[in-house]
Protein backbone atom coordinates (compact mmCIF):
# COMPACT_ATOMS: atom_id res chain seq x y z
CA UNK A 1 0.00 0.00 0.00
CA UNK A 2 1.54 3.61 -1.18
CA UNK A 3 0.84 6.53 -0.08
CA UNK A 4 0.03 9.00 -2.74
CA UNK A 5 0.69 12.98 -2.40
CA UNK A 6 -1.41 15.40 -4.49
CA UNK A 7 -0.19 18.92 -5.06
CA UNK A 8 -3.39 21.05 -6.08
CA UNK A 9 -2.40 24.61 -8.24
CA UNK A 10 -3.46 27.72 -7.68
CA UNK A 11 -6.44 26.87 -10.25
CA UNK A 12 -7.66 23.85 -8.61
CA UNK A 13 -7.07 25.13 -5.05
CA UNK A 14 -10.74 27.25 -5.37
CA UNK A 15 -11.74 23.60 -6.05
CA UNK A 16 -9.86 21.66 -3.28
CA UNK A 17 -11.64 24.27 -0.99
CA UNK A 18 -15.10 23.70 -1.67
CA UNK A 19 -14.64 20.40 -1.30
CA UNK A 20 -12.90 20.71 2.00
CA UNK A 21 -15.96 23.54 3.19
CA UNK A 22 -18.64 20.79 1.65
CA UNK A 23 -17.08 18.06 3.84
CA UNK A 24 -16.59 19.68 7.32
CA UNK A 25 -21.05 20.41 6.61
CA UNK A 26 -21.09 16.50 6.19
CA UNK A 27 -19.26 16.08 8.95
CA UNK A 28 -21.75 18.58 11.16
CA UNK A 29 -24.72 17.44 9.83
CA UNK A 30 -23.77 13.86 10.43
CA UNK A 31 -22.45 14.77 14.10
CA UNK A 32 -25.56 16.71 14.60
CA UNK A 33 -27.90 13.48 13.42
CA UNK A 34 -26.29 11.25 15.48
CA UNK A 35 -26.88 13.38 18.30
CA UNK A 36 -30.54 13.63 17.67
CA UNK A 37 -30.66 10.23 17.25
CA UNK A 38 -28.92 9.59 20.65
CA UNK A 39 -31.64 11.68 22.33
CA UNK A 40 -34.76 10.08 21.26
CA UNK A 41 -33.63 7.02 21.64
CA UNK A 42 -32.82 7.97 25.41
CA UNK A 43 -35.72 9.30 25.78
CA UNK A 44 -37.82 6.27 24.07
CA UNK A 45 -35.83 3.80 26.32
CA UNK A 46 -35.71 6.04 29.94
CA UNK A 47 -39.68 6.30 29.52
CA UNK A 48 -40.41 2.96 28.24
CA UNK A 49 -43.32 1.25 30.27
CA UNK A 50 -44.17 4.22 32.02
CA UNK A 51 -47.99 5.55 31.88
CA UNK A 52 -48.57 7.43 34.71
CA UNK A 53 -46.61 11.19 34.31
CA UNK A 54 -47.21 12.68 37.55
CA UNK A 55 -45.80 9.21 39.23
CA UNK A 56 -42.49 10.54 41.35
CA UNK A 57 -40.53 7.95 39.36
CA UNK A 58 -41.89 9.36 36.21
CA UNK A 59 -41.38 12.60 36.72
CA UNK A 60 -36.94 12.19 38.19
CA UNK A 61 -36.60 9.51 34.94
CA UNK A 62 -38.01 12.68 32.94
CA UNK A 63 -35.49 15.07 34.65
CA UNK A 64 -32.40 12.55 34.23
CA UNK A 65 -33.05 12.47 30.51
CA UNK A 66 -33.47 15.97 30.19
CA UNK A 67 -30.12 16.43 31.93
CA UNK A 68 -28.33 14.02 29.63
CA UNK A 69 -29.83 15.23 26.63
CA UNK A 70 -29.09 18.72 27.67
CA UNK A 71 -25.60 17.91 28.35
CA UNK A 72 -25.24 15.91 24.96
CA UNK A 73 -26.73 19.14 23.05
CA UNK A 74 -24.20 21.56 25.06
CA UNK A 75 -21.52 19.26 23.83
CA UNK A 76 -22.92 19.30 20.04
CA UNK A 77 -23.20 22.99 20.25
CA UNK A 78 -19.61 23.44 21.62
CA UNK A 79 -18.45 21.57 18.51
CA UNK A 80 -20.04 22.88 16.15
CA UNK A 81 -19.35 26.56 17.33
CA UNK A 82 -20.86 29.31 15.10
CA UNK A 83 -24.26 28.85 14.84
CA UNK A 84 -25.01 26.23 16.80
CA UNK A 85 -23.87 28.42 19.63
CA UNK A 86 -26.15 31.13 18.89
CA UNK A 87 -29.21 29.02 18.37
CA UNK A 88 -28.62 27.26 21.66
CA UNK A 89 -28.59 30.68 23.80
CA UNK A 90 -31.48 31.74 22.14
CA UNK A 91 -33.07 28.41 22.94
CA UNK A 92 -32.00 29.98 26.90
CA UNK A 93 -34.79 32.29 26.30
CA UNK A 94 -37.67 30.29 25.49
CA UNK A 95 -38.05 28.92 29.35
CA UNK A 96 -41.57 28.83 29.22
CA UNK A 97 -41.87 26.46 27.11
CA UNK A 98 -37.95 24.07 26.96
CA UNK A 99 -37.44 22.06 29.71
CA UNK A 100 -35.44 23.92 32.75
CA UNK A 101 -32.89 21.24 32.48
CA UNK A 102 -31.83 22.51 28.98
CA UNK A 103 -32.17 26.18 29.72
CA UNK A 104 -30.02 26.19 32.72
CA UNK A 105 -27.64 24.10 30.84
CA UNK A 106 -27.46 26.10 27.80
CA UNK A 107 -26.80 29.31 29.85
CA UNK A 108 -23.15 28.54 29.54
CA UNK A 109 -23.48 29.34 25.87
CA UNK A 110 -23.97 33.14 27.18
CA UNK A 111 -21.84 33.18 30.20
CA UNK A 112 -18.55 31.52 28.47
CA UNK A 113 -19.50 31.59 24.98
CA UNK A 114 -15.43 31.66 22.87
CA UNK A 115 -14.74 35.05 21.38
CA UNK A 116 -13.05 35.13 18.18
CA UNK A 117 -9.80 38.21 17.91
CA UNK A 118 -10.88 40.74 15.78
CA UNK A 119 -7.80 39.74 13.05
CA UNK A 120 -9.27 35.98 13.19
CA UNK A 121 -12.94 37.77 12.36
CA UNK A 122 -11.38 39.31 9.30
CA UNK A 123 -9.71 36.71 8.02
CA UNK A 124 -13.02 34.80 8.07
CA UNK A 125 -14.54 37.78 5.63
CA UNK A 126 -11.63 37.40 3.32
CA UNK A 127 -11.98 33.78 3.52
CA UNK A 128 -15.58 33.77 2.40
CA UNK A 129 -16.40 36.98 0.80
CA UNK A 130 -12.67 37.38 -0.61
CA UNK A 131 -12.51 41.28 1.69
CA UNK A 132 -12.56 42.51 5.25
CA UNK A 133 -15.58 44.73 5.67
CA UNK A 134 -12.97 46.75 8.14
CA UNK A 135 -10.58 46.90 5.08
CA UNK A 136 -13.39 48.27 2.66
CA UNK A 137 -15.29 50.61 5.37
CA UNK A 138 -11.57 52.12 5.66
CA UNK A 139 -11.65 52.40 1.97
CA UNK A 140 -15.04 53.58 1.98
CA UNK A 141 -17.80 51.62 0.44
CA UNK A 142 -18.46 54.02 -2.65
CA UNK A 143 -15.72 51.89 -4.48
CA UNK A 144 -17.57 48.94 -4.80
């Protein structure tokens, strides 16, 4: 078994990107889906058998699952970064109606959410919109 080494041109490198970009959203959407899948099936299992929902035993198997899948979506949302953190603090604001488990869990998003330098912001920009809106506001926008 070899190992083969590609060296990708300037021309194809637009190419090599996109399918590096395409892959890492794979990669998340599979991570996320196996998460999801991980939840309801904890959720199917942890309630199984159980009709009565005010029963005490009911009610703490209900809380224990709602920890663990809290914990599981913290996780995911850590990983993901980006927009998974932003969706999970605003699901911090719907307490009336998301469990308590996941909105006190979820608060961490807002307390410690990771901050990004403002250099690492801009080369983001250039990244995907090929200029730093800091490089063209000091430019002034009339030139585009």
């Amino acid at each position: 078994a070899g190992v083969s080494v590609a060296f990708v041109s300037g021309g194809e490198r637009g190419v090599w990107d996109e399918l590096q970009r395409q892959g890492g959203a794979a990669a998340r959407g599979i991570r996320t889906l196996r998460v999801a899948m991980v939840v309801a099936v904890d959720y199917k299992l942890s309630l199984r058998g159980m009709s009565d929902h005010k029963a005490p035993e009911y009610v703490r198997a209900l809380s224990a699952c709602h920890d663990r899948s809290a914990q599981r979506v913290l996780d995911l949302c850590r990983t993901q970064a980006g927009v998974y953190i932003k969706a999970g603090q605003h699901v911090t604001s719907l307490r009336p109606i998301v469990p308590r488990e996941f909105t006190e869990m979820l608060a961490s998003l807002c307390d410690d959410a990771p901050q990004s330098s403002l250099a690492e912001v801009e080369r983001v920009f250039a990244d995907e919109l090929g200029f730093s809106p800091l490089e063209a506001s000091r430019g002034g926008f009339a030139s585009f």
